[in-house]
PDB file of N, CA and C in Angstrom:
ATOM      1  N   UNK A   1       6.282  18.574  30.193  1.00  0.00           N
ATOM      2  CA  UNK A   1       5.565  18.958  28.994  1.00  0.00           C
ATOM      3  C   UNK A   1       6.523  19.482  27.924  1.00  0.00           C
ATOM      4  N   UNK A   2       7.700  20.717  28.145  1.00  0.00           N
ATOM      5  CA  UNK A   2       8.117  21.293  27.132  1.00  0.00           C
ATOM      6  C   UNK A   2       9.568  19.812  26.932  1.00  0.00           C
ATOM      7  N   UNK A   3       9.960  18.839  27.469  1.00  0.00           N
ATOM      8  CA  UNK A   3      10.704  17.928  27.238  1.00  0.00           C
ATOM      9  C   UNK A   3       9.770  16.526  25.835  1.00  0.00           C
ATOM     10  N   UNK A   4       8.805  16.747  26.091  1.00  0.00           N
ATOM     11  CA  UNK A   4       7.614  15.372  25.571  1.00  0.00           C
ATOM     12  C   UNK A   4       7.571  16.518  24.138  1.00  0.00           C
ATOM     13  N   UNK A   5       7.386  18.028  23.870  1.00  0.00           N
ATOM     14  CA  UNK A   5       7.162  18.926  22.938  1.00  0.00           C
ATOM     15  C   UNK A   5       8.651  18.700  21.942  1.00  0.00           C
ATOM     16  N   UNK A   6       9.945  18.836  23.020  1.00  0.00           N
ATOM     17  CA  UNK A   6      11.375  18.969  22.409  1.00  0.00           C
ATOM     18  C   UNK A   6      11.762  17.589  21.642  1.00  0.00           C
ATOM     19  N   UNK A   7      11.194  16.544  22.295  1.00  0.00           N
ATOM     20  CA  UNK A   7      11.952  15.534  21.505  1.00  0.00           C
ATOM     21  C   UNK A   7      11.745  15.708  20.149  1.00  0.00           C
ATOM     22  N   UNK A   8      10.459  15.556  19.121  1.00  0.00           N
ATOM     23  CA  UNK A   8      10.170  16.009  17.674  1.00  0.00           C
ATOM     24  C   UNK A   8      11.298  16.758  16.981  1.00  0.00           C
ATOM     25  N   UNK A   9      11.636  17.621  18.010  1.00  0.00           N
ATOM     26  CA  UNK A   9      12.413  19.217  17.398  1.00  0.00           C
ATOM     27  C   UNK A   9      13.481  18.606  17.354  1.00  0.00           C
ATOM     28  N   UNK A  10      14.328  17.786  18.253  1.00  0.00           N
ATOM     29  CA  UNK A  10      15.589  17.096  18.313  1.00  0.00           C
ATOM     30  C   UNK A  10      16.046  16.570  17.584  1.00  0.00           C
ATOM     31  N   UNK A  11      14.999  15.940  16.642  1.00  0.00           N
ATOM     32  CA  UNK A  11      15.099  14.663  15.691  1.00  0.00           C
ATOM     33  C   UNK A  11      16.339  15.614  14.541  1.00  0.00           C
ATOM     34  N   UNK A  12      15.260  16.737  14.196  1.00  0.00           N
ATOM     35  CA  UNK A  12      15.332  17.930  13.106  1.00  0.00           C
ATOM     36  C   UNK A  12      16.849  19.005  13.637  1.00  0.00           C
ATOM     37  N   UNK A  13      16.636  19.117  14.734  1.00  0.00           N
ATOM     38  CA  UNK A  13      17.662  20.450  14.886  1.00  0.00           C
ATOM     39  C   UNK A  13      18.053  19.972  16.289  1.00  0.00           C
ATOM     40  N   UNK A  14      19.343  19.234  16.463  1.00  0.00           N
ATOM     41  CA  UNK A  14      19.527  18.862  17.803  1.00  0.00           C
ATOM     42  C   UNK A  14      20.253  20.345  18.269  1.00  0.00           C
ATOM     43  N   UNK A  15      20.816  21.045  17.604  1.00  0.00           N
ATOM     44  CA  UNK A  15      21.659  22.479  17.815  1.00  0.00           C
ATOM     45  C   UNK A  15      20.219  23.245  18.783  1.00  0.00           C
ATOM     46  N   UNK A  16      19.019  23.762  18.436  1.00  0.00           N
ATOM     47  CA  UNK A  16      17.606  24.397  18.907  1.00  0.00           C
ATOM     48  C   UNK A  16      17.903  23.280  20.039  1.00  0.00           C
ATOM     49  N   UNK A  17      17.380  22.207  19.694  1.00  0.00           N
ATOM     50  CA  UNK A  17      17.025  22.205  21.023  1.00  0.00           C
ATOM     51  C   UNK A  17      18.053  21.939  22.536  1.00  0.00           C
ATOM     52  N   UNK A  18      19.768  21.768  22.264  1.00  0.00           N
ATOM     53  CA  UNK A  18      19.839  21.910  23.227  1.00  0.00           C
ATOM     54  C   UNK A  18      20.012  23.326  23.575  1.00  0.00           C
ATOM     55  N   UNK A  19      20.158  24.379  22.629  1.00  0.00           N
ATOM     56  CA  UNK A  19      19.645  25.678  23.538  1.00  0.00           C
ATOM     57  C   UNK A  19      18.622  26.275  24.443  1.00  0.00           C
ATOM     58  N   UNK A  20      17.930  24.914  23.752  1.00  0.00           N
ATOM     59  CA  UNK A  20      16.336  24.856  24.894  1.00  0.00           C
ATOM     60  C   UNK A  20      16.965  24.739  26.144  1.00  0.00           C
ATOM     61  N   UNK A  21      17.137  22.997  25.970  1.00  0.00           N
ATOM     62  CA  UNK A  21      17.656  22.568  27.201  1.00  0.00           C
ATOM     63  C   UNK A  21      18.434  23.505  28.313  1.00  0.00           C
ATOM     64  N   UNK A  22      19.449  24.098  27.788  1.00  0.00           N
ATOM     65  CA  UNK A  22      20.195  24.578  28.776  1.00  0.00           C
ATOM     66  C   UNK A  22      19.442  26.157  29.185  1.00  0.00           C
ATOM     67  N   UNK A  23      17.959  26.874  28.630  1.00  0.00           N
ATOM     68  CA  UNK A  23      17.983  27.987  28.991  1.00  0.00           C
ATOM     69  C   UNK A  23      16.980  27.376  30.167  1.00  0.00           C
ATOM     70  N   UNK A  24      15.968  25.862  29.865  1.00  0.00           N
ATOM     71  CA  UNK A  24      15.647  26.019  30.691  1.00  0.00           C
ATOM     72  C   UNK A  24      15.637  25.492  32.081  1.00  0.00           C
ATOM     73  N   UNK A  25      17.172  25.324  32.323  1.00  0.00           N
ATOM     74  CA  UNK A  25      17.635  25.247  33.580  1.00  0.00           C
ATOM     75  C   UNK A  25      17.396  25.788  34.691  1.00  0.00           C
ATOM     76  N   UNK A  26      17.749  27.021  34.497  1.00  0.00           N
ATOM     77  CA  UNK A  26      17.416  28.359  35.416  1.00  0.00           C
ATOM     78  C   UNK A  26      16.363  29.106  35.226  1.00  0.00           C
ATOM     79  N   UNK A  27      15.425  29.019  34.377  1.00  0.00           N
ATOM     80  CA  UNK A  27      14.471  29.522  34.328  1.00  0.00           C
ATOM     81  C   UNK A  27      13.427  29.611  34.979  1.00  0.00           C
ATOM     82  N   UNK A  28      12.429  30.337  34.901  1.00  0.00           N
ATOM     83  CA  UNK A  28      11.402  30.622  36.454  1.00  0.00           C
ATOM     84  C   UNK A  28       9.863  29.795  35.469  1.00  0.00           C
ATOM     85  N   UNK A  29       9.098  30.120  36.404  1.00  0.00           N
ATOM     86  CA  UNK A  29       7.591  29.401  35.234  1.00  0.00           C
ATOM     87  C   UNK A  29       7.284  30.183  34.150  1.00  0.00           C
ATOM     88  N   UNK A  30       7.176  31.450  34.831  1.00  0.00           N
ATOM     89  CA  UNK A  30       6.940  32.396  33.073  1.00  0.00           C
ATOM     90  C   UNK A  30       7.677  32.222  31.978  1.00  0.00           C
ATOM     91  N   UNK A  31       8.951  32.025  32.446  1.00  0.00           N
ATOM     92  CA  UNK A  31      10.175  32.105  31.538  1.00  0.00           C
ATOM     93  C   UNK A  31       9.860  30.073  30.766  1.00  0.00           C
ATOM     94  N   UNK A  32       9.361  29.563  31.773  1.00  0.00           N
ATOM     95  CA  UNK A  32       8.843  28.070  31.152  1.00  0.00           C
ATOM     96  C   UNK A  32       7.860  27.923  30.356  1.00  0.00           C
ATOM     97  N   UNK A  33       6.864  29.003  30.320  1.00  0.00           N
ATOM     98  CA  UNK A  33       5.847  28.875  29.589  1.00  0.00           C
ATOM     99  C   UNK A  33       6.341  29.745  28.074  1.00  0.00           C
ATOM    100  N   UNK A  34       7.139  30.499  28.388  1.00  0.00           N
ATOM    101  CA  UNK A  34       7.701  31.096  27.302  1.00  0.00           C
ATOM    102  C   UNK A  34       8.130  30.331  26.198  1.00  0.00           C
ATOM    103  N   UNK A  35       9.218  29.590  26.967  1.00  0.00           N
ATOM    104  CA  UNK A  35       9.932  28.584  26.025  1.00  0.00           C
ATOM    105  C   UNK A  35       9.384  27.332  25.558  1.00  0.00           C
ATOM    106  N   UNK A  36       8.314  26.982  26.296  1.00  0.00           N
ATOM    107  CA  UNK A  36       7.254  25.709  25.313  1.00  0.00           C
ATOM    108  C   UNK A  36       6.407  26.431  24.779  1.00  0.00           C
ATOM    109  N   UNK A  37       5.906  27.640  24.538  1.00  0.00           N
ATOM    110  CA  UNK A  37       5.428  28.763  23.331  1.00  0.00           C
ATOM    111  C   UNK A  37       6.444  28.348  22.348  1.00  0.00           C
ATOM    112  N   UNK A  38       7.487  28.796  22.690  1.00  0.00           N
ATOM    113  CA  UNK A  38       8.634  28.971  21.440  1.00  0.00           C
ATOM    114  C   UNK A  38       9.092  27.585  20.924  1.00  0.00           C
ATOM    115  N   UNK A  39       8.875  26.253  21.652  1.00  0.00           N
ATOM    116  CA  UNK A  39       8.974  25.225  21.156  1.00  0.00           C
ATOM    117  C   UNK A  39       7.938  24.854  20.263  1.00  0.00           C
ATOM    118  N   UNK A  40       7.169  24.800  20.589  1.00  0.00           N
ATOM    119  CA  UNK A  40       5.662  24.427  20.015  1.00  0.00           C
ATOM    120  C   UNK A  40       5.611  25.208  18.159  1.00  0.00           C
ATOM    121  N   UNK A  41       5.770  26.679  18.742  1.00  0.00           N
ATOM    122  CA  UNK A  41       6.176  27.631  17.371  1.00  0.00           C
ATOM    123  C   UNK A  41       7.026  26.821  16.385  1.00  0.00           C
ATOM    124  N   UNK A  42       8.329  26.760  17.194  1.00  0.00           N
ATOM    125  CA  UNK A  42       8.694  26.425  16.495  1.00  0.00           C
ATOM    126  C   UNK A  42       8.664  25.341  15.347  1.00  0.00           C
ATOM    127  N   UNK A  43       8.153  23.816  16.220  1.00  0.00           N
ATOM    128  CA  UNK A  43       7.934  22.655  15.563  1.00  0.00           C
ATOM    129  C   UNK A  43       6.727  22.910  14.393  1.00  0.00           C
ATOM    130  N   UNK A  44       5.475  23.916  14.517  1.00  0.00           N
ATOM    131  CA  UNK A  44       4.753  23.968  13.878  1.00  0.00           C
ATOM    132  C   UNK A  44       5.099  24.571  12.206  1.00  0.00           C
ATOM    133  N   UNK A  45       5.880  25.593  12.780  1.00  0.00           N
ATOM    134  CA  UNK A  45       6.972  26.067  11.643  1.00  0.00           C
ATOM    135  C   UNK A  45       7.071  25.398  10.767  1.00  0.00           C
ATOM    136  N   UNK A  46       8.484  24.295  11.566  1.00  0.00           N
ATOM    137  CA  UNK A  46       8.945  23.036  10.918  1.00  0.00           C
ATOM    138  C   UNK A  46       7.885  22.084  10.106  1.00  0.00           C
ATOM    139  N   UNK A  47       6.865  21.953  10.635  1.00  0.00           N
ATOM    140  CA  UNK A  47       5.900  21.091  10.080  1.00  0.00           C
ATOM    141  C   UNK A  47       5.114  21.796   8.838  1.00  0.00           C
ATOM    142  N   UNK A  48       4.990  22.750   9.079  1.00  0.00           N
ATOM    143  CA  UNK A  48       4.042  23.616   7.783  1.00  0.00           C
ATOM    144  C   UNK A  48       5.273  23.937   6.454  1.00  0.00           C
ATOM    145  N   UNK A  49       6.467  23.963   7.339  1.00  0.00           N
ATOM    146  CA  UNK A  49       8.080  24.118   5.613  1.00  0.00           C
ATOM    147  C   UNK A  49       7.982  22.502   4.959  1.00  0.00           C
ATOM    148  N   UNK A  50       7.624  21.903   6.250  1.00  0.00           N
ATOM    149  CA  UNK A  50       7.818  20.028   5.220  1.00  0.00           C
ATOM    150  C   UNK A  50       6.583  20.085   4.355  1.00  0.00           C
ATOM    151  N   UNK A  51       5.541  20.628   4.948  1.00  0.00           N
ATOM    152  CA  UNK A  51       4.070  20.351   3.848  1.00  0.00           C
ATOM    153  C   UNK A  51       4.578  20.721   2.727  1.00  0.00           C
ATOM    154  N   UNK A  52       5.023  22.080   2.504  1.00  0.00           N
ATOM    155  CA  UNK A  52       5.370  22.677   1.431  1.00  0.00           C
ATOM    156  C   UNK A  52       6.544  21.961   0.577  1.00  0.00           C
ATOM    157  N   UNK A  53       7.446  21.706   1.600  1.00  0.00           N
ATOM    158  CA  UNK A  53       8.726  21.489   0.517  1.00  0.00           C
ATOM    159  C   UNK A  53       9.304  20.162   1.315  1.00  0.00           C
ATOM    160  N   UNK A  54       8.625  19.235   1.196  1.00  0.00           N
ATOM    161  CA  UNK A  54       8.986  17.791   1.868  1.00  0.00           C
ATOM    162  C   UNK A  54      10.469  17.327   1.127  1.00  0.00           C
ATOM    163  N   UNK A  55      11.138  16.880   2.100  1.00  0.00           N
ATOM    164  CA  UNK A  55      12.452  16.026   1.677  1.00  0.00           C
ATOM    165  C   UNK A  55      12.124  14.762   0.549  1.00  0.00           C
ATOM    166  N   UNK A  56      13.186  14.878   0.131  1.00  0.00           N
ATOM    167  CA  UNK A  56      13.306  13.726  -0.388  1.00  0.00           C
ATOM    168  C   UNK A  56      13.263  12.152  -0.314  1.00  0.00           C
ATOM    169  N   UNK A  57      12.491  11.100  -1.248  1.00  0.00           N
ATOM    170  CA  UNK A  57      12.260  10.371  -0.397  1.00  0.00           C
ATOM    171  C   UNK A  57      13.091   9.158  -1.168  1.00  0.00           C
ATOM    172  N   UNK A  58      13.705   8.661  -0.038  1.00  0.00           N
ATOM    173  CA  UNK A  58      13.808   6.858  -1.355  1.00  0.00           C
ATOM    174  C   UNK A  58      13.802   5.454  -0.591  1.00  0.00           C
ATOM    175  N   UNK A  59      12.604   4.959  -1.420  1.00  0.00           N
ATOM    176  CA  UNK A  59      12.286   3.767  -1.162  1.00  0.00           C
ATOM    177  C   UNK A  59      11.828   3.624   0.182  1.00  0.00           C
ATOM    178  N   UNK A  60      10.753   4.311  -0.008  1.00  0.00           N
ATOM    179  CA  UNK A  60       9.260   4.742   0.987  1.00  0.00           C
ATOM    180  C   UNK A  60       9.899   5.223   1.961  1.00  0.00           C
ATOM    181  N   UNK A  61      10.797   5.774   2.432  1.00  0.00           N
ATOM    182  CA  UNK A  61      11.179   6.945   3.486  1.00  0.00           C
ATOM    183  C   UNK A  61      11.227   7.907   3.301  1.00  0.00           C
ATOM    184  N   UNK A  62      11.792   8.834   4.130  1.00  0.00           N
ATOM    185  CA  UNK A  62      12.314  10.251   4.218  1.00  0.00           C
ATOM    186  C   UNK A  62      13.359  10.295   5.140  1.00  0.00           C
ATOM    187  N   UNK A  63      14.044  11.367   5.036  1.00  0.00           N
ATOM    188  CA  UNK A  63      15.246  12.021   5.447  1.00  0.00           C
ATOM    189  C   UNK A  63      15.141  12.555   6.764  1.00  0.00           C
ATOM    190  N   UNK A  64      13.969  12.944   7.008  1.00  0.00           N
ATOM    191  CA  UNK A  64      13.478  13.173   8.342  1.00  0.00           C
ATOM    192  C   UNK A  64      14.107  12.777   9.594  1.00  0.00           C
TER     193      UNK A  64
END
């Protein structure tokens, strides 16, 4: 689940998410549910700063 959540985030900030990756190596389930909280947060973040202040686009893309 928090790997299918990270890819999105990867696209944007490969730096986040492999700090994901590597915390959740060793991590226990709480500590797993923690960090797809904090993924999820995060991407939603990300998604509500593009509503506001979307990249630039040229010739029907984005930067994304």
């Amino acid at each position: 689940m928090i790997y299918q959540q990270l890819a999105p985030v990867k696209v944007h900030s490969r730096g986040y998410a492999n700090t994901i990756s590597e915390k959740m190596l060793n991590a226990s389930i709480i500590e797993l549910n923690a960090i797809l909280a904090d993924v999820i947060a995060y991407q939603l973040d990300y998604d509500l700063k593009m509503q506001k202040h979307a990249p630039r686009r040229a010739g029907g893309r984005d930067y994304r």
